[in-house]
C-alpha atoms as a PDB file:
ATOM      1  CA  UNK A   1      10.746  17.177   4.114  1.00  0.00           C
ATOM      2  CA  UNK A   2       9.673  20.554   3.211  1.00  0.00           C
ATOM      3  CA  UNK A   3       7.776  22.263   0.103  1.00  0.00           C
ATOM      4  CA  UNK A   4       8.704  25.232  -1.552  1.00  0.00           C
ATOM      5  CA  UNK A   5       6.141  27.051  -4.021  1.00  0.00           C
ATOM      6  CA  UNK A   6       8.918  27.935  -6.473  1.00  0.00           C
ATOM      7  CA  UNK A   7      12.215  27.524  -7.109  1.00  0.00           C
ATOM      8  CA  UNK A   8      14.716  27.044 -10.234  1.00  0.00           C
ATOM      9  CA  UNK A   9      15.876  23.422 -10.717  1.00  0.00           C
ATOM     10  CA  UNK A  10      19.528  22.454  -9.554  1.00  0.00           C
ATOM     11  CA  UNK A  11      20.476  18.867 -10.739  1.00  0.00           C
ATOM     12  CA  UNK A  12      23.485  19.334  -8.263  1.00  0.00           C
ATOM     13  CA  UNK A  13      21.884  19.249  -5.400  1.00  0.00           C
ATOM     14  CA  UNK A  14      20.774  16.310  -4.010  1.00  0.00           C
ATOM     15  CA  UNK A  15      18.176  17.825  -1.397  1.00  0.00           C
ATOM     16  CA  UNK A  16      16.071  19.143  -3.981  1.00  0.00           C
ATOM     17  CA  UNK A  17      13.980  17.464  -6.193  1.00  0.00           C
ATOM     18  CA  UNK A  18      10.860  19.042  -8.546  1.00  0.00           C
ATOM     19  CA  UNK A  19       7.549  17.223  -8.672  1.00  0.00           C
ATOM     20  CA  UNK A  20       4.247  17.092 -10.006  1.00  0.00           C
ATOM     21  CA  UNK A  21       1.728  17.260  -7.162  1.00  0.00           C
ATOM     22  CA  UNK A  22      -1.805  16.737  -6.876  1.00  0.00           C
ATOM     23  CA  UNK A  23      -4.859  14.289  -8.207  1.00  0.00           C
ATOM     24  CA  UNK A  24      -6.370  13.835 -11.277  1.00  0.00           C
ATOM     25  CA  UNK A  25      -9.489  11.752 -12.289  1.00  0.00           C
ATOM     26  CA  UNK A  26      -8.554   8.948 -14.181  1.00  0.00           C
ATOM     27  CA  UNK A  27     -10.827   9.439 -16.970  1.00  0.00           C
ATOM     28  CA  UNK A  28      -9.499  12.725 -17.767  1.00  0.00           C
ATOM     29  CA  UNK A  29      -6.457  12.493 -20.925  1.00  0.00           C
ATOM     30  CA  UNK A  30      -3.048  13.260 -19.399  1.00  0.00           C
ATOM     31  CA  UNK A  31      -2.593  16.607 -21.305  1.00  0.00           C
ATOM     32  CA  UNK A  32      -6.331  17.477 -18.574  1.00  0.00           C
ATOM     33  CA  UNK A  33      -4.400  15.949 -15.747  1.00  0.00           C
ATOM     34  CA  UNK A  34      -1.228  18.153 -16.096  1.00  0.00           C
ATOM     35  CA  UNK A  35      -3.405  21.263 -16.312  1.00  0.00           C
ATOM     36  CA  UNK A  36      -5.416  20.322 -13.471  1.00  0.00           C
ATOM     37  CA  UNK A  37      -2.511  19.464 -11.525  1.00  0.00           C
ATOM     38  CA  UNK A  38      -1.119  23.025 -11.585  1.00  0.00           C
ATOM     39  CA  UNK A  39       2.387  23.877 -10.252  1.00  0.00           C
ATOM     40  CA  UNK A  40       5.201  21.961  -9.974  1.00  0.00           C
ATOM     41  CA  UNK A  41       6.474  21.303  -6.157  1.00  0.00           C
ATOM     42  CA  UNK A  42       9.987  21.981  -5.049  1.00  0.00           C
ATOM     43  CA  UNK A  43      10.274  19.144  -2.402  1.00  0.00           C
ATOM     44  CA  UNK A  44      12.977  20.019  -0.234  1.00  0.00           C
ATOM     45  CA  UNK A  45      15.344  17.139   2.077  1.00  0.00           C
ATOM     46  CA  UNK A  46      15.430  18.347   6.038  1.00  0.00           C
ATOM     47  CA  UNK A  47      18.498  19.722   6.744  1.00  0.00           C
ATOM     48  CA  UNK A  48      19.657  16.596   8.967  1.00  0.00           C
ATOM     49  CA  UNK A  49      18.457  13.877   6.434  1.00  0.00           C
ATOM     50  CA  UNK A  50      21.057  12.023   4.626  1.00  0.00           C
ATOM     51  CA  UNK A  51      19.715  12.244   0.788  1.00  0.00           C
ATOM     52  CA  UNK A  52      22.487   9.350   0.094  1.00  0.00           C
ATOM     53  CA  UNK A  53      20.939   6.807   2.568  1.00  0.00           C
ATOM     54  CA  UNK A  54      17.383   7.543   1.752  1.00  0.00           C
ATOM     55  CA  UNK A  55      16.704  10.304  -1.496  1.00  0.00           C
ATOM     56  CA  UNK A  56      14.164  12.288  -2.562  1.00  0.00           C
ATOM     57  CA  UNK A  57      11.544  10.383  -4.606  1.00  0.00           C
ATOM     58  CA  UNK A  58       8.889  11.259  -6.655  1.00  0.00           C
ATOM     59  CA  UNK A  59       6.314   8.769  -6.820  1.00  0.00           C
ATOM     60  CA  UNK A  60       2.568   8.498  -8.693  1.00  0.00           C
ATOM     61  CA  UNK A  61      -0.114   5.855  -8.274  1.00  0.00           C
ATOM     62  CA  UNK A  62      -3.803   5.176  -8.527  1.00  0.00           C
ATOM     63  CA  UNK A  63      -5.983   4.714  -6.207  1.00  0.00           C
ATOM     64  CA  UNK A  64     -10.320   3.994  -5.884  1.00  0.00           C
ATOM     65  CA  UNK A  65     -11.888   6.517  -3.943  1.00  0.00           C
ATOM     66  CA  UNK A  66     -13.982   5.341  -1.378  1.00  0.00           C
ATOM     67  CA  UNK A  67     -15.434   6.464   1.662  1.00  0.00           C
ATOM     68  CA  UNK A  68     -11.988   6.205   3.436  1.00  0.00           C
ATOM     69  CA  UNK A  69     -11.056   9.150   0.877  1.00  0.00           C
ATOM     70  CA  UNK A  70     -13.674  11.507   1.378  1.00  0.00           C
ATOM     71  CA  UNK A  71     -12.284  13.509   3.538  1.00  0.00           C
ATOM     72  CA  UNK A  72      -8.601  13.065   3.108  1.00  0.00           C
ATOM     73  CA  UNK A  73      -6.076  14.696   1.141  1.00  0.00           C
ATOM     74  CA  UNK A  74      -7.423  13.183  -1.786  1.00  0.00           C
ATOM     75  CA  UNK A  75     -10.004  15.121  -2.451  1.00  0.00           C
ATOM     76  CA  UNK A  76     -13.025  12.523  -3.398  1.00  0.00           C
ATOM     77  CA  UNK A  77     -16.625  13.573  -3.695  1.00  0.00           C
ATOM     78  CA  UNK A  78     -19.162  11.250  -2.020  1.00  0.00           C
ATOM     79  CA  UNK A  79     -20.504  10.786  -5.174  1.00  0.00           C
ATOM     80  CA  UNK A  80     -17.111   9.491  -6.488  1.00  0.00           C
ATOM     81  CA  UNK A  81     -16.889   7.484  -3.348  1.00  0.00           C
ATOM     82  CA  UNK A  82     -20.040   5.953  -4.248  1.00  0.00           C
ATOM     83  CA  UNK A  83     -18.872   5.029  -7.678  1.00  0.00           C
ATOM     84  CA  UNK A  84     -15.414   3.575  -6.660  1.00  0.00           C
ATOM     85  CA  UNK A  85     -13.988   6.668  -9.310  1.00  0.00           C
ATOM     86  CA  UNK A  86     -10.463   5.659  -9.631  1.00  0.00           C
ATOM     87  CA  UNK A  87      -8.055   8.939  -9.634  1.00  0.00           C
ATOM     88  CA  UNK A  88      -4.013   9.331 -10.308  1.00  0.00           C
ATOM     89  CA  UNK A  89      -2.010  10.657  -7.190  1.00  0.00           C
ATOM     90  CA  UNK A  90       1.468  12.702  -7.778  1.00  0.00           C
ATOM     91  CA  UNK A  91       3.860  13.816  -5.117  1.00  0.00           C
ATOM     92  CA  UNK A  92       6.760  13.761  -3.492  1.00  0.00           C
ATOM     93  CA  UNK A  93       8.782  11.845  -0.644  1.00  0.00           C
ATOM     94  CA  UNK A  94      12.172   9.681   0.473  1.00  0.00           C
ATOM     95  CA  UNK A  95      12.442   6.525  -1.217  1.00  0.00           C
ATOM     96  CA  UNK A  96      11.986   4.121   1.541  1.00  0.00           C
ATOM     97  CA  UNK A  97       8.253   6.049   1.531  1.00  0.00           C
ATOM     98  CA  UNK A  98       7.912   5.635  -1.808  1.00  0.00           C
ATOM     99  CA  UNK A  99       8.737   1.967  -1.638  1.00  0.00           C
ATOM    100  CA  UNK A 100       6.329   1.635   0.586  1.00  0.00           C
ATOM    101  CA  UNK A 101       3.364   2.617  -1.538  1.00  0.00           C
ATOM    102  CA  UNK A 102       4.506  -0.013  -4.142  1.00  0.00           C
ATOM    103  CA  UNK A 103       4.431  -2.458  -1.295  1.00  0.00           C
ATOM    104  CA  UNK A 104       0.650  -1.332  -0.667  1.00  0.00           C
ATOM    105  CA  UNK A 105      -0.266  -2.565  -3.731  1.00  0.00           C
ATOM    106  CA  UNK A 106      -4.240  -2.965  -2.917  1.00  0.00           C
ATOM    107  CA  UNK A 107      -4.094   0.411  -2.108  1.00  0.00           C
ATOM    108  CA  UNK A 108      -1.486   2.138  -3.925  1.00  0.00           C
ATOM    109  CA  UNK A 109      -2.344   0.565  -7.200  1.00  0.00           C
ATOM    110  CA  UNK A 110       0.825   0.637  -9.567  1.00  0.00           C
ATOM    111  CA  UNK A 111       3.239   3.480  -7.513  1.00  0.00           C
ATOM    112  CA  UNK A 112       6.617   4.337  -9.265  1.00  0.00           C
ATOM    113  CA  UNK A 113       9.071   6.220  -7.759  1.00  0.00           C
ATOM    114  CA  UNK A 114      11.751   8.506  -9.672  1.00  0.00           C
ATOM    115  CA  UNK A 115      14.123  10.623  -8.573  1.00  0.00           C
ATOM    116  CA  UNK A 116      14.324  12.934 -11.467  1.00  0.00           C
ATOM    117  CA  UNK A 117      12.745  16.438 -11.660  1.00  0.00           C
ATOM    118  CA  UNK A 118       9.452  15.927 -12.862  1.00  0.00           C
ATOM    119  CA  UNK A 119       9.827  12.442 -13.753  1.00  0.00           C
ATOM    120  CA  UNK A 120       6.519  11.494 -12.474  1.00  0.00           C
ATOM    121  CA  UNK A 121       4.239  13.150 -14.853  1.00  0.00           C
ATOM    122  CA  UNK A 122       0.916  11.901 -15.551  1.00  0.00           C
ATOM    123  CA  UNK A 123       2.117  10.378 -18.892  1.00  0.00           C
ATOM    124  CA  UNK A 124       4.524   8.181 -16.377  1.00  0.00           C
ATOM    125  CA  UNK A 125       1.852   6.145 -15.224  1.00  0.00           C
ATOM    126  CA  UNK A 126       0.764   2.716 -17.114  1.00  0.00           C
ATOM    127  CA  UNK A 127      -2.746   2.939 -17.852  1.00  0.00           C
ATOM    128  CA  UNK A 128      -5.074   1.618 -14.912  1.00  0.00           C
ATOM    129  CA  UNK A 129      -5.467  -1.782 -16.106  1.00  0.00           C
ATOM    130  CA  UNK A 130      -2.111  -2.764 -17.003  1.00  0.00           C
ATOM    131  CA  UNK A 131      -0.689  -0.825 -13.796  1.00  0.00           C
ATOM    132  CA  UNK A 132      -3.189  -3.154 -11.599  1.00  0.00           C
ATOM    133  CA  UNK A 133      -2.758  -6.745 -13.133  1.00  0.00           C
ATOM    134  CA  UNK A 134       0.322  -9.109 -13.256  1.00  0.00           C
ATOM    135  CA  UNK A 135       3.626  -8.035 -14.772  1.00  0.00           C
ATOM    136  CA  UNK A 136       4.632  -5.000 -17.221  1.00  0.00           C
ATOM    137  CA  UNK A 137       3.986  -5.972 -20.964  1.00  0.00           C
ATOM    138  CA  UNK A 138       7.508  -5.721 -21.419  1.00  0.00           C
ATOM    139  CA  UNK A 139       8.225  -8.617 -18.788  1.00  0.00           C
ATOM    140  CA  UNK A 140       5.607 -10.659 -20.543  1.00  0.00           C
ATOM    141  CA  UNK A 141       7.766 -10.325 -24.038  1.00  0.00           C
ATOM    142  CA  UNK A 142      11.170 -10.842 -22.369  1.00  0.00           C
ATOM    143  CA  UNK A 143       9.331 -14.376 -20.803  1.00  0.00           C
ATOM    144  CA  UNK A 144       7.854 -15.000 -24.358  1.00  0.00           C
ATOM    145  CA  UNK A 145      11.085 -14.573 -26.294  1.00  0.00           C
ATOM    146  CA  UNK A 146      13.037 -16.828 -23.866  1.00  0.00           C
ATOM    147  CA  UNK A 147       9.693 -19.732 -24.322  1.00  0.00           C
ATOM    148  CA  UNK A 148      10.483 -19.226 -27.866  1.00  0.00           C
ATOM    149  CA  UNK A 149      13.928 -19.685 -27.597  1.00  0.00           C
ATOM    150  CA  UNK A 150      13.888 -22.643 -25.476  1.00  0.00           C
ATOM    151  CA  UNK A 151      11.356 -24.410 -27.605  1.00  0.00           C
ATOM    152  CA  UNK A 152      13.629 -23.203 -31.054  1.00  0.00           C
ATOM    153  CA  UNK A 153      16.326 -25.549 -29.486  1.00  0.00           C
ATOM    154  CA  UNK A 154      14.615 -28.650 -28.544  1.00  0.00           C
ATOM    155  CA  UNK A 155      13.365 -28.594 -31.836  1.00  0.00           C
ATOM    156  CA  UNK A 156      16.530 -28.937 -33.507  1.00  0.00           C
END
């Protein structure tokens, strides 16, 4: 998996994929997280990897910076490692990567993956609280429509 610093999008081919790459502070509006984040990556499939088994993925989470983060990729200050500042993530990988931040949950908190150029922008993400507790609000008003439904009929 390889990065390129520019490039020209080509929805043809498969071992390509654009992506928004970087980390933003979670308190800052998404229009301050895009500008912060800076270019967009060209992520690039190895030449041997088969893109139909296992495609490129862009993915985004959150995650709480501690002092695990303070020296990692991710850019936390001590002082936000002192105050558990939560921050967004954006990047790229394969999918079965990608799938396994959303398995991480306690640590990648809410991950999507996309495989569309620039599909994980920061506006992708739910906000913080609703990406770290119980199902998407849209689940919860499928589940509430059926209840309905189901109590409609044994009332008639």
């Amino acid at each position: 998996l390889g990065l390129l610093a520019s490039g020209n999008p080509d929805a043809s081919n498969p071992k390509t994929l654009f992506c928004y790459q970087g980390f933003c502070r979670d308190d800052q509006s998404d229009a301050e997280c895009l500008s912060s984040l800076g270019n967009i990556a060209l992520a690039v499939a190895d030449a041997e990897h088969d893109v139909s088994v296992n495609p490129l993925t862009c993915y985004s989470f959150y995650f709480v910076c501690t002092t695990r983060y303070e020296q990692g990729e991710s850019s936390c200050t001590a002082a936000e490692a002192a105050t558990a500042v939560v921050k967004r993530a954006f990047g790229f990988s394969y999918q079965q990567e990608c799938q396994n931040l959303q398995s991480s949950g306690q640590t990648y908190i809410g991950a999507t993956c996309c495989q569309v150029d620039q599909c994980n922008d920061p506006g992708s993400l739910l906000p913080f609280g609703a990406a770290s507790s119980g199902p998407a609000p849209s689940s919860l008003v499928v589940v509430a429509a059926l209840v309905l439904s189901w109590f409609a009929a044994a009332c008639n």
